[in-house]
C-alpha atoms as a PDB file:
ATOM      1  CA  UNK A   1       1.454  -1.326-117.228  1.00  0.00           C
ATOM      2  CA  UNK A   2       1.034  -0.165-120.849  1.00  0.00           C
ATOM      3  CA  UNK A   3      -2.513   0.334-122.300  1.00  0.00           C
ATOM      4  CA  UNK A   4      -1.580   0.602-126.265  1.00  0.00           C
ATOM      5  CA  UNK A   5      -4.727   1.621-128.022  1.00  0.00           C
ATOM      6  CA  UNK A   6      -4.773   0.465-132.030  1.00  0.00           C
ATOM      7  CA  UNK A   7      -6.710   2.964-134.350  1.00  0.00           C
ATOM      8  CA  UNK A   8      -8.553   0.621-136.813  1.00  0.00           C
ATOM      9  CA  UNK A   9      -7.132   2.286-140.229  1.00  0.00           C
ATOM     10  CA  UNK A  10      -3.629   0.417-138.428  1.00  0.00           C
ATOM     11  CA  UNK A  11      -5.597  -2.454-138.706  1.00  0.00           C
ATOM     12  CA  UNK A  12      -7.351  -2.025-141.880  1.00  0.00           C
ATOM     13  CA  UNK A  13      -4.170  -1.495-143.777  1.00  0.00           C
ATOM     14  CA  UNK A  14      -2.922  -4.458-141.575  1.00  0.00           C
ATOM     15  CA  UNK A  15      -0.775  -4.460-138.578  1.00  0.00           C
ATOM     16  CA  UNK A  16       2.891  -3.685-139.005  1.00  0.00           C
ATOM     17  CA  UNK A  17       5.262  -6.665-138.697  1.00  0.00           C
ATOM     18  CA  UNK A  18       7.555  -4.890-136.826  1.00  0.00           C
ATOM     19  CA  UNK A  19       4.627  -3.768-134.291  1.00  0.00           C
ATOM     20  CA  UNK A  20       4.698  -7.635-133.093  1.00  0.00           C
ATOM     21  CA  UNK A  21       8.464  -7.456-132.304  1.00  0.00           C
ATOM     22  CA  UNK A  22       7.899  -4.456-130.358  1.00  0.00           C
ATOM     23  CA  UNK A  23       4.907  -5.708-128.123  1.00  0.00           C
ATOM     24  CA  UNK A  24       7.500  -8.654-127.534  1.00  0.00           C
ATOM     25  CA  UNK A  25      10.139  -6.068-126.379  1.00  0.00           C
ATOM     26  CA  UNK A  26       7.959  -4.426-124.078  1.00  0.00           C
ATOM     27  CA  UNK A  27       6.460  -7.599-122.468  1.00  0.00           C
ATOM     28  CA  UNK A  28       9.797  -8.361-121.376  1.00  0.00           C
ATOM     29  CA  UNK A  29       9.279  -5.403-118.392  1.00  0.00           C
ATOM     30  CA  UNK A  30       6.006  -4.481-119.007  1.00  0.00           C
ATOM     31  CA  UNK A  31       2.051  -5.892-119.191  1.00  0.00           C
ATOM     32  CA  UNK A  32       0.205  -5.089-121.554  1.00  0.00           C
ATOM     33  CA  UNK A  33      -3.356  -4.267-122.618  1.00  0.00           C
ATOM     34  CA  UNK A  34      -4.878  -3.589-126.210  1.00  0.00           C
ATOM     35  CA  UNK A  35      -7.701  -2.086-127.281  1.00  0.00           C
ATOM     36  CA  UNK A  36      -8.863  -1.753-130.850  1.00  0.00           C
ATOM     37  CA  UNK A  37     -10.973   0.441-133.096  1.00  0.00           C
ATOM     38  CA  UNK A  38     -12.461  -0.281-136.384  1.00  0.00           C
ATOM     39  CA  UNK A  39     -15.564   1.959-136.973  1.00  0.00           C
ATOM     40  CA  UNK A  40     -14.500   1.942-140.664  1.00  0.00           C
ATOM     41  CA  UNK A  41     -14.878  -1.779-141.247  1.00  0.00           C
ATOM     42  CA  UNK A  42     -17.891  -1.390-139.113  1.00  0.00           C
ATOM     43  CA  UNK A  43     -19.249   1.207-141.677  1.00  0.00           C
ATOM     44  CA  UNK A  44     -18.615  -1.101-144.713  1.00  0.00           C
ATOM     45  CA  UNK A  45     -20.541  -4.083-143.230  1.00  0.00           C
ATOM     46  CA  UNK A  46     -23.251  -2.326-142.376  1.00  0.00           C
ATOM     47  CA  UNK A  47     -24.018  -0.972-145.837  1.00  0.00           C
ATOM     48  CA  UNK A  48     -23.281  -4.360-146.993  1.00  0.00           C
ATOM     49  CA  UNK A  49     -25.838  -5.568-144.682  1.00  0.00           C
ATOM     50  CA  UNK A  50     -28.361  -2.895-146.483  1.00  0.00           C
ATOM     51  CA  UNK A  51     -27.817  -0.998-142.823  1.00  0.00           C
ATOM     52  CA  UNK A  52     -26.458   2.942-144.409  1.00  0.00           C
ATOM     53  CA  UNK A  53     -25.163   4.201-141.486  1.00  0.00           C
ATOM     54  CA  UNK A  54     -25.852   8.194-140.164  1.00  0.00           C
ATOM     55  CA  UNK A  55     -22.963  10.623-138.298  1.00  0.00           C
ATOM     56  CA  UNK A  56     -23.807  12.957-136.252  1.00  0.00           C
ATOM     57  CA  UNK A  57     -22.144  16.235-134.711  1.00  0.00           C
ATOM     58  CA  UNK A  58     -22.336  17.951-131.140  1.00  0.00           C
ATOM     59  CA  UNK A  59     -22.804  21.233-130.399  1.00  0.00           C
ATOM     60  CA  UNK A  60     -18.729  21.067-129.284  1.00  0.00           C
ATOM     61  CA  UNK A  61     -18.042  19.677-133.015  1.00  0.00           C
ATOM     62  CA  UNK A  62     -17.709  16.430-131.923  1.00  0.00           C
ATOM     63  CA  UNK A  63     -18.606  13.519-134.691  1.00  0.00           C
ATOM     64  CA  UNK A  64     -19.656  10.450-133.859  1.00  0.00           C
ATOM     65  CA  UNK A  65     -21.908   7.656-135.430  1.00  0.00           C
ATOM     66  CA  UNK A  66     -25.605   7.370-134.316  1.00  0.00           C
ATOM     67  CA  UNK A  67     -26.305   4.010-133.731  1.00  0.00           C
ATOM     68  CA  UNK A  68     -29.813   2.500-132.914  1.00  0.00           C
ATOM     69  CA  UNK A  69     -30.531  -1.053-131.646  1.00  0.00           C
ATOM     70  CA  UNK A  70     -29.482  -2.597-135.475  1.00  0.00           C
ATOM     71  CA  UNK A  71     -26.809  -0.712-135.749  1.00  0.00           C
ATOM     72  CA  UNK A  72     -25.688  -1.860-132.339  1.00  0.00           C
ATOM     73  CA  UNK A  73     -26.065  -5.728-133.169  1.00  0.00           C
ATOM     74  CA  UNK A  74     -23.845  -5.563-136.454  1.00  0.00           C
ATOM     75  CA  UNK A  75     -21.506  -2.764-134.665  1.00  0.00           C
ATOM     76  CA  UNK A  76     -20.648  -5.505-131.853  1.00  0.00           C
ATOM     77  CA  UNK A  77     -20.945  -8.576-135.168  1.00  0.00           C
ATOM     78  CA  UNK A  78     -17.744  -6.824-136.515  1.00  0.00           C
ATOM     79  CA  UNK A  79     -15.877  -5.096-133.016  1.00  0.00           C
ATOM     80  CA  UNK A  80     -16.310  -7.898-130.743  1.00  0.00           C
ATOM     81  CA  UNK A  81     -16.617 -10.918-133.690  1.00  0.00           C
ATOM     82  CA  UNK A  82     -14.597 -10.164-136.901  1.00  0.00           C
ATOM     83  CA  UNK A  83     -11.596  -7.779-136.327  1.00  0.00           C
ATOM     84  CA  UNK A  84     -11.489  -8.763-132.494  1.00  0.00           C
ATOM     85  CA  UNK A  85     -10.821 -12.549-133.758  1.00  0.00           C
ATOM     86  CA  UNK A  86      -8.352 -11.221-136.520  1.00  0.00           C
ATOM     87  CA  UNK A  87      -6.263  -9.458-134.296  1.00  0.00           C
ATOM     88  CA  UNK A  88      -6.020 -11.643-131.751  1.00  0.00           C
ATOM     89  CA  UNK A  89      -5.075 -14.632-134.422  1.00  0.00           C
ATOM     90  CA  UNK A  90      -2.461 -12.606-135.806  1.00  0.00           C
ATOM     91  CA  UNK A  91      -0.982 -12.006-132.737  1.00  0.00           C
ATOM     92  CA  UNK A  92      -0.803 -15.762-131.701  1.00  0.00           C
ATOM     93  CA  UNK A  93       0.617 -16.504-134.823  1.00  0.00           C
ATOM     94  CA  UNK A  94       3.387 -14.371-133.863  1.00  0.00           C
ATOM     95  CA  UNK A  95       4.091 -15.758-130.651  1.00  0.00           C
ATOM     96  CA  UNK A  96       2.296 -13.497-128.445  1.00  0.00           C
ATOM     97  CA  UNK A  97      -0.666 -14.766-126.017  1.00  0.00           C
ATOM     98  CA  UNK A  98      -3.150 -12.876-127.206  1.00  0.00           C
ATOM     99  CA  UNK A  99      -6.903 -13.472-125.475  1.00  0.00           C
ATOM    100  CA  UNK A 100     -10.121 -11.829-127.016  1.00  0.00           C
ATOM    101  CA  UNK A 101     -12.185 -10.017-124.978  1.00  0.00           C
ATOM    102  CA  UNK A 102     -15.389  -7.519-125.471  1.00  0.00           C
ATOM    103  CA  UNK A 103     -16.601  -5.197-123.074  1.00  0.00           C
ATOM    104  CA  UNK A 104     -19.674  -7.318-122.896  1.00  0.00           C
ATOM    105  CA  UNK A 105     -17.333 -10.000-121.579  1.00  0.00           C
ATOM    106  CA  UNK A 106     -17.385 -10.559-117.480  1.00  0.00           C
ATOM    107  CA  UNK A 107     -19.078  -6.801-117.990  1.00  0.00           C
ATOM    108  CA  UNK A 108     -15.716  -5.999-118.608  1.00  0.00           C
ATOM    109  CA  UNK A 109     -17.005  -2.502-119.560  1.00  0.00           C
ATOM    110  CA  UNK A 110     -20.209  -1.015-118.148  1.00  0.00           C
ATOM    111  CA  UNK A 111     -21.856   2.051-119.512  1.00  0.00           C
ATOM    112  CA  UNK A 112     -25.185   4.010-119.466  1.00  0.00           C
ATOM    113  CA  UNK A 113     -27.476   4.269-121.828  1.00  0.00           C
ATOM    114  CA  UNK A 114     -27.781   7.748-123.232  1.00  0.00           C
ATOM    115  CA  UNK A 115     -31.603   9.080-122.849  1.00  0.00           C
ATOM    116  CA  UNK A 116     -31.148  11.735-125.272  1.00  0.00           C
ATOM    117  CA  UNK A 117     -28.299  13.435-127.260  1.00  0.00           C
ATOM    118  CA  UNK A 118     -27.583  17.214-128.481  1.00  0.00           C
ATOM    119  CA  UNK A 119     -26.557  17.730-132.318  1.00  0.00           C
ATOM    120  CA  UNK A 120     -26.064  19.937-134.443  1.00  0.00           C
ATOM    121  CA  UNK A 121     -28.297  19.593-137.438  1.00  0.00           C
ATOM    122  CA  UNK A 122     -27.225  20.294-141.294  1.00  0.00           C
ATOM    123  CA  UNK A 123     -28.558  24.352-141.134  1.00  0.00           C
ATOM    124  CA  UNK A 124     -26.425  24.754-137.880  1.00  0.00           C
ATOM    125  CA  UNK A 125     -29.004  24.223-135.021  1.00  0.00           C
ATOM    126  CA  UNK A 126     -29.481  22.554-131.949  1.00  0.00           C
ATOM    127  CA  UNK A 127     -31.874  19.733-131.458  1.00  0.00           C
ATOM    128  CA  UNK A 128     -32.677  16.800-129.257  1.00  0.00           C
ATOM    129  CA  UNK A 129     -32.582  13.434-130.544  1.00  0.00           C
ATOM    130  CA  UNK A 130     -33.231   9.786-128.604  1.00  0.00           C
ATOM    131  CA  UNK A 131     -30.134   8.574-127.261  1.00  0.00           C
ATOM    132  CA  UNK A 132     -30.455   4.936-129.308  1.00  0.00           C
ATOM    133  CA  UNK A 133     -27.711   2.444-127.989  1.00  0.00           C
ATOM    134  CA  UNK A 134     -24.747   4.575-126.961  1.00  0.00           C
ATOM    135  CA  UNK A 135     -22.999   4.291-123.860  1.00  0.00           C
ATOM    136  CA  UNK A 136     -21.168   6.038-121.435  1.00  0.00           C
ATOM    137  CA  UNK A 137     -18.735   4.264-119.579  1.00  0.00           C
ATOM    138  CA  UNK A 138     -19.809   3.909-115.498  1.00  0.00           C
ATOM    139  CA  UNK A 139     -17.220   1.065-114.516  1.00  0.00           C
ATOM    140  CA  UNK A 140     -14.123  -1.156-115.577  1.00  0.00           C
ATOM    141  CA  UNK A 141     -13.967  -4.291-114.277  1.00  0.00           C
ATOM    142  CA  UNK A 142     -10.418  -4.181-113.919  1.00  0.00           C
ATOM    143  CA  UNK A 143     -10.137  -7.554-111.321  1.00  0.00           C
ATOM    144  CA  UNK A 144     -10.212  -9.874-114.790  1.00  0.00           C
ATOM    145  CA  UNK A 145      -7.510  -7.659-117.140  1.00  0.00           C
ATOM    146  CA  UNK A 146      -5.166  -7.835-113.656  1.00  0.00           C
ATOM    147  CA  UNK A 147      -6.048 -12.049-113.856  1.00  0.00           C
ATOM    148  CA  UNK A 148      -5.040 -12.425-117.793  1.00  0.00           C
ATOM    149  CA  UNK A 149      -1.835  -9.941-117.073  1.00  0.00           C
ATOM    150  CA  UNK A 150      -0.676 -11.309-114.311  1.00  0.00           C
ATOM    151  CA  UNK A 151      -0.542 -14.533-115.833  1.00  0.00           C
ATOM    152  CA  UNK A 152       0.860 -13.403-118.846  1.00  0.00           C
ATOM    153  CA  UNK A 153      -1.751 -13.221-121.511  1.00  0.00           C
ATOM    154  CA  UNK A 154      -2.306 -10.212-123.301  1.00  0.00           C
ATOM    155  CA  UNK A 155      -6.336  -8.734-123.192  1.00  0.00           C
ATOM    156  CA  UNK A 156      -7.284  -7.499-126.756  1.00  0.00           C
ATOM    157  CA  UNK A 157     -10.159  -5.441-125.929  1.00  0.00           C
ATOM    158  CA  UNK A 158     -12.945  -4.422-128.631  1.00  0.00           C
ATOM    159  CA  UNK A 159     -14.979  -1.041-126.986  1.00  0.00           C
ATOM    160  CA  UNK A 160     -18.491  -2.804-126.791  1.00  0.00           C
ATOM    161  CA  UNK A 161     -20.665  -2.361-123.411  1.00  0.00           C
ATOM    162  CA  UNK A 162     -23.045  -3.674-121.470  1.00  0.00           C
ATOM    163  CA  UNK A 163     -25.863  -1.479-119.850  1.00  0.00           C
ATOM    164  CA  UNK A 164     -27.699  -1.610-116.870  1.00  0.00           C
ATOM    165  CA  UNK A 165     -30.268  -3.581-118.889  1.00  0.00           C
ATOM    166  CA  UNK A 166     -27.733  -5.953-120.416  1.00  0.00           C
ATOM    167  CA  UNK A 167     -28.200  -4.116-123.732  1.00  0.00           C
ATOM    168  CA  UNK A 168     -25.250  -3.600-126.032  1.00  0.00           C
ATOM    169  CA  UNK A 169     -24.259  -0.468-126.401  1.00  0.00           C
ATOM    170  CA  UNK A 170     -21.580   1.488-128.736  1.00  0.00           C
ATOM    171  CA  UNK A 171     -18.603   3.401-126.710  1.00  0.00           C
ATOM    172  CA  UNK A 172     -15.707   5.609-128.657  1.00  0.00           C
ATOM    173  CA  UNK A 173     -12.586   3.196-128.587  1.00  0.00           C
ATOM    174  CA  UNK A 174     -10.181   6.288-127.718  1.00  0.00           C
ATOM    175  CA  UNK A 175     -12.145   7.109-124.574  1.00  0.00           C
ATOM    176  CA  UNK A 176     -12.591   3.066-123.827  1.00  0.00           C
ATOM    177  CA  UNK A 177      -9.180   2.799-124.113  1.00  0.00           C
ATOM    178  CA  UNK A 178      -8.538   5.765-121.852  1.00  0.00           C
ATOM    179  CA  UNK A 179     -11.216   4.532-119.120  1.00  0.00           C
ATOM    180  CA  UNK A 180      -9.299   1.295-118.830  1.00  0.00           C
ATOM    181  CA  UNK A 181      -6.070   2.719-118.555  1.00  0.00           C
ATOM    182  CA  UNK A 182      -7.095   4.875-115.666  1.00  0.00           C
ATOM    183  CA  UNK A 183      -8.900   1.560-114.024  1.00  0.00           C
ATOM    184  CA  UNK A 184      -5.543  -0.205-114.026  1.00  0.00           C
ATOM    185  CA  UNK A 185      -3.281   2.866-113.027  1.00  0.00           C
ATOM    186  CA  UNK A 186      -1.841   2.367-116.626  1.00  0.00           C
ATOM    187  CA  UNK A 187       1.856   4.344-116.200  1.00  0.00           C
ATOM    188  CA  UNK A 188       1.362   5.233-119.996  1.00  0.00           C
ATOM    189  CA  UNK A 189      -1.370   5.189-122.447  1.00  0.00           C
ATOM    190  CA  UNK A 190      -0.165   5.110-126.253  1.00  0.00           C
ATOM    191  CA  UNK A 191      -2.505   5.614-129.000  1.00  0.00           C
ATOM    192  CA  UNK A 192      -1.150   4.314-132.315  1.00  0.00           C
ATOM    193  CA  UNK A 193      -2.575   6.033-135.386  1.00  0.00           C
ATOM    194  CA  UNK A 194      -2.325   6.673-138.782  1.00  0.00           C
ATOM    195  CA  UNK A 195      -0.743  10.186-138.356  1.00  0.00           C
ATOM    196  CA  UNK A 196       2.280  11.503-136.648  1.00  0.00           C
ATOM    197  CA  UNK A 197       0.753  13.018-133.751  1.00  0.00           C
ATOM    198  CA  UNK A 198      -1.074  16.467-132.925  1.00  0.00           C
ATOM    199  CA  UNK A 199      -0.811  19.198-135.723  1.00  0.00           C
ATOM    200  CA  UNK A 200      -1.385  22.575-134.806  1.00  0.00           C
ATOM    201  CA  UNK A 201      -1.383  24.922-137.242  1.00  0.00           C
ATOM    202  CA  UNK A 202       0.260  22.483-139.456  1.00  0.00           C
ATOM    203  CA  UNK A 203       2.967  22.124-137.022  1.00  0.00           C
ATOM    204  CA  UNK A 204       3.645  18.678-135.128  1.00  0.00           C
ATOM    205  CA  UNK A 205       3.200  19.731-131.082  1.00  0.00           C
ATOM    206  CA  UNK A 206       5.823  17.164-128.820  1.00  0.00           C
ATOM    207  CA  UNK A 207       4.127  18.051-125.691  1.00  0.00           C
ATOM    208  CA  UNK A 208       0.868  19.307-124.229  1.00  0.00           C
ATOM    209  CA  UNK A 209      -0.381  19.680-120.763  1.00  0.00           C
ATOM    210  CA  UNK A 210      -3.922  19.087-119.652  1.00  0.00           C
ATOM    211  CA  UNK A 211      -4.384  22.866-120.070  1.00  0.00           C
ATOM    212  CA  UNK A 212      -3.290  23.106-123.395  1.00  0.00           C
ATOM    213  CA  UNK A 213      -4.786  20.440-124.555  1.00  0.00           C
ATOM    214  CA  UNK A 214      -8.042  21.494-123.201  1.00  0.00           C
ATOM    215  CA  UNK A 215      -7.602  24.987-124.709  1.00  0.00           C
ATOM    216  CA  UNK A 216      -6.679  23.958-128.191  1.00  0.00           C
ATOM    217  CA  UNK A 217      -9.406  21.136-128.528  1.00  0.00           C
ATOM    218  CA  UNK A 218     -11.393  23.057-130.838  1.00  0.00           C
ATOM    219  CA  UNK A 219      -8.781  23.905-133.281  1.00  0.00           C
ATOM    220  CA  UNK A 220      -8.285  19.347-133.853  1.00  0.00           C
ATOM    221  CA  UNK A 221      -9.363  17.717-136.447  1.00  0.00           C
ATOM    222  CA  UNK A 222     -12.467  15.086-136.778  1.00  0.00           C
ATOM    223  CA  UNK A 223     -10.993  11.948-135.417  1.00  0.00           C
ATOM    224  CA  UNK A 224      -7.606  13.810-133.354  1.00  0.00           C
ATOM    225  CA  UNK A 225     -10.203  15.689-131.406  1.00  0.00           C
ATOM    226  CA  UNK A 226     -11.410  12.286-129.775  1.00  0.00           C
ATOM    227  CA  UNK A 227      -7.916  11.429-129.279  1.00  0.00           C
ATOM    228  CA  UNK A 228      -6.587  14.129-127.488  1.00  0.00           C
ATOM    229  CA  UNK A 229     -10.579  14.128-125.585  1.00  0.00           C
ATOM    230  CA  UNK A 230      -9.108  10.212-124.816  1.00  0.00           C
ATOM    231  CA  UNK A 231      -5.929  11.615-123.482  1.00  0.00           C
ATOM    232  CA  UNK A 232      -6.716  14.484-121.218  1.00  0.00           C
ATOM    233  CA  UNK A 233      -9.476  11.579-119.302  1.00  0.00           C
ATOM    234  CA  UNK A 234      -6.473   9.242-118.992  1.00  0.00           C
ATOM    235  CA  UNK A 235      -4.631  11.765-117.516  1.00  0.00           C
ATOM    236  CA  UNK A 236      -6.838  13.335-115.412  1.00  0.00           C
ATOM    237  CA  UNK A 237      -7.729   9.066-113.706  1.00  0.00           C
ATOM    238  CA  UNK A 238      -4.101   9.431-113.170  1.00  0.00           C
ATOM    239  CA  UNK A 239      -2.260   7.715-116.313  1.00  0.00           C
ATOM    240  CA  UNK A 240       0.937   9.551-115.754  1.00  0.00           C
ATOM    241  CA  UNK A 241       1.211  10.048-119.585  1.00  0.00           C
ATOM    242  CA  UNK A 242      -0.504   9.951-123.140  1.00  0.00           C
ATOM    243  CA  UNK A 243       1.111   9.625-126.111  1.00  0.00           C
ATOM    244  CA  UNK A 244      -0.694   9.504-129.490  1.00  0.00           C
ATOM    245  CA  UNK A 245       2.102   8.215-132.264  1.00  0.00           C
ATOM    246  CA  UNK A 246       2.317   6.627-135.686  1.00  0.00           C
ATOM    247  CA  UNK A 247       1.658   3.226-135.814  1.00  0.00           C
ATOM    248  CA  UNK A 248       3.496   2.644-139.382  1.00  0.00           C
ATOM    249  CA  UNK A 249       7.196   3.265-138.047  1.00  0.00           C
ATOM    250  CA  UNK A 250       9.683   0.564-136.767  1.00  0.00           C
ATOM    251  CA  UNK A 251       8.790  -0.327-132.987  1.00  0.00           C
ATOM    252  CA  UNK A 252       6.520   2.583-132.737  1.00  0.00           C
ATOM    253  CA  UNK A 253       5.720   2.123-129.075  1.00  0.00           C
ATOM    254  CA  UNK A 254       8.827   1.774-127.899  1.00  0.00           C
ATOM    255  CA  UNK A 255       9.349   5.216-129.874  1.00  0.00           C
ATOM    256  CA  UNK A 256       6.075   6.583-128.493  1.00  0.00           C
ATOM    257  CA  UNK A 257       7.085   5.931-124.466  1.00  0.00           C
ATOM    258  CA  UNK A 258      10.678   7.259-124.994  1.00  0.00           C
ATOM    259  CA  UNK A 259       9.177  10.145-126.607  1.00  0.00           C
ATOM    260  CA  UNK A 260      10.877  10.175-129.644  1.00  0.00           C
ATOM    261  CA  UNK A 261       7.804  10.308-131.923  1.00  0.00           C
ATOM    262  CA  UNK A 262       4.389  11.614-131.359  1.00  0.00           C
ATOM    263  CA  UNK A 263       2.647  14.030-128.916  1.00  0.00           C
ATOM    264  CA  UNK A 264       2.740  13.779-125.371  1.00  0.00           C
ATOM    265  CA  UNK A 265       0.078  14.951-123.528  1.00  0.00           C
ATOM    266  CA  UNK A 266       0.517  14.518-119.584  1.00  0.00           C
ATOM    267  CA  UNK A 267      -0.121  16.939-116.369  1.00  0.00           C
ATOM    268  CA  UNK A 268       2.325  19.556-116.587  1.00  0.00           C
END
């Protein structure tokens, strides 16, 4: 089992052909599960919609959008509606059985409701805020992915929850992505992105172990940091191996699991 996470600036600048003819490669030996971002389009829409949207920043540097009930409607409008639909249409008109799902579907994806949540305001200090309508995931209900895989359709999975009060609530793709692959016992968890992998000091790192990931957190980028946040979870639910690889290159996951592109972050 493969768990092949799609960074929405892939999808944005629309999917590599070539990505199709890989996914038909590797469902040859493998299943296969997809989950996609797209907090860019999200962004877009909303402002369209009159809805400006506000970032925030934990104390750990950590950015992430702060979305209240609103925001939460027209963030699930465009994951789980528009470029769910999209991608899953492309796919089938490629030849692959693609099946839309949201996290909201079946409660694929439970989370809790965040009461409150720590930032760091513009002059550098701590304060408290109200959690609004983001999640953190509790549970994977893992029974229906297993149904659709083992009978040969391939879940596209947008990160929307459901909470204990059957509110919608936003969850980070990456660690969506991640949460599910440790739920199925994923072997490998690939991230395709828009950049080449981990950059350290302006230097492209093959391999990390949990440790070093951990350690060099801080020193990632705004958008890598959740990433590599994604992969050390993944790895730690026992997902043998993360790899976070360009998207852009020809069959870029079969390049990502035989490690010849990207950075591989796994136990040792």
């Amino acid at each position: 089992m493969i768990v092949l996470k799609i960074g929405g600036s892939l999808l944005e600048k629309g999917l590599n052909p070539t990505l199709v003819t890989d996914i038909k490669k590797v469902l040859e030996t493998e299943r296969l599960v997809i989950v996609h971002g797209g907090g860019d389009e999200v962004t877009k829409i909303a402002e369209k919609l009159g809805k400006p949207q506000e970032f925030i920043v934990s104390p750990e540097g950590i950015r992430s959008r702060y979305t209240d009930e609103e925001t939460a409607r027209i963030y699930t409008m465009v994951m789980a509606g528009k470029i769910n639909k999209e991608t899953v249409a492309f796919l089938l008109s490629r030849g692959v059985q693609a099946i839309g799902l949201s996290g909201i579907d079946a409660a694929l994806l439970k989370a809790k409701r965040k009461e409150r949540l720590v930032i760091v305001d513009e002059r550098g200090r701590k304060r408290v805020i109200d959690g609004g309508f983001t999640g953190k995931i509790s549970q994977v209900n893992n029974g229906v992915i297993r149904l659709l895989t083992d009978n040969g359709y391939v879940p596209v999975i947008s990160s929307v929850a459901i909470g204990d009060k059957y509110e919608l609530l936003n969850i980070d793709s990456d660690r969506a992505a991640a949460y599910i692959a440790g739920a199925l016992s994923a072997d490998k968890i690939v991230f395709l992105t828009d950049v080449q992998g981990v950059f350290i000091e302006e230097k492209l790192v093959k391999k990390l172990s949990i440790e070093e990931a951990e350690r060099l957190l801080p020193k990632m980028g705004a958008g890598m940091d959740k990433k590599v946040m994604a992969s050390i979870e993944a790895v730690k639910m026992g997902v043998m191996e993360a790899i976070i690889a360009p998207g852009s290159l020809e069959n870029p996951i079969i390049e990502a699991v035989n490690h010849r592109v990207g950075t591989v972050v796994a136990r040792e």
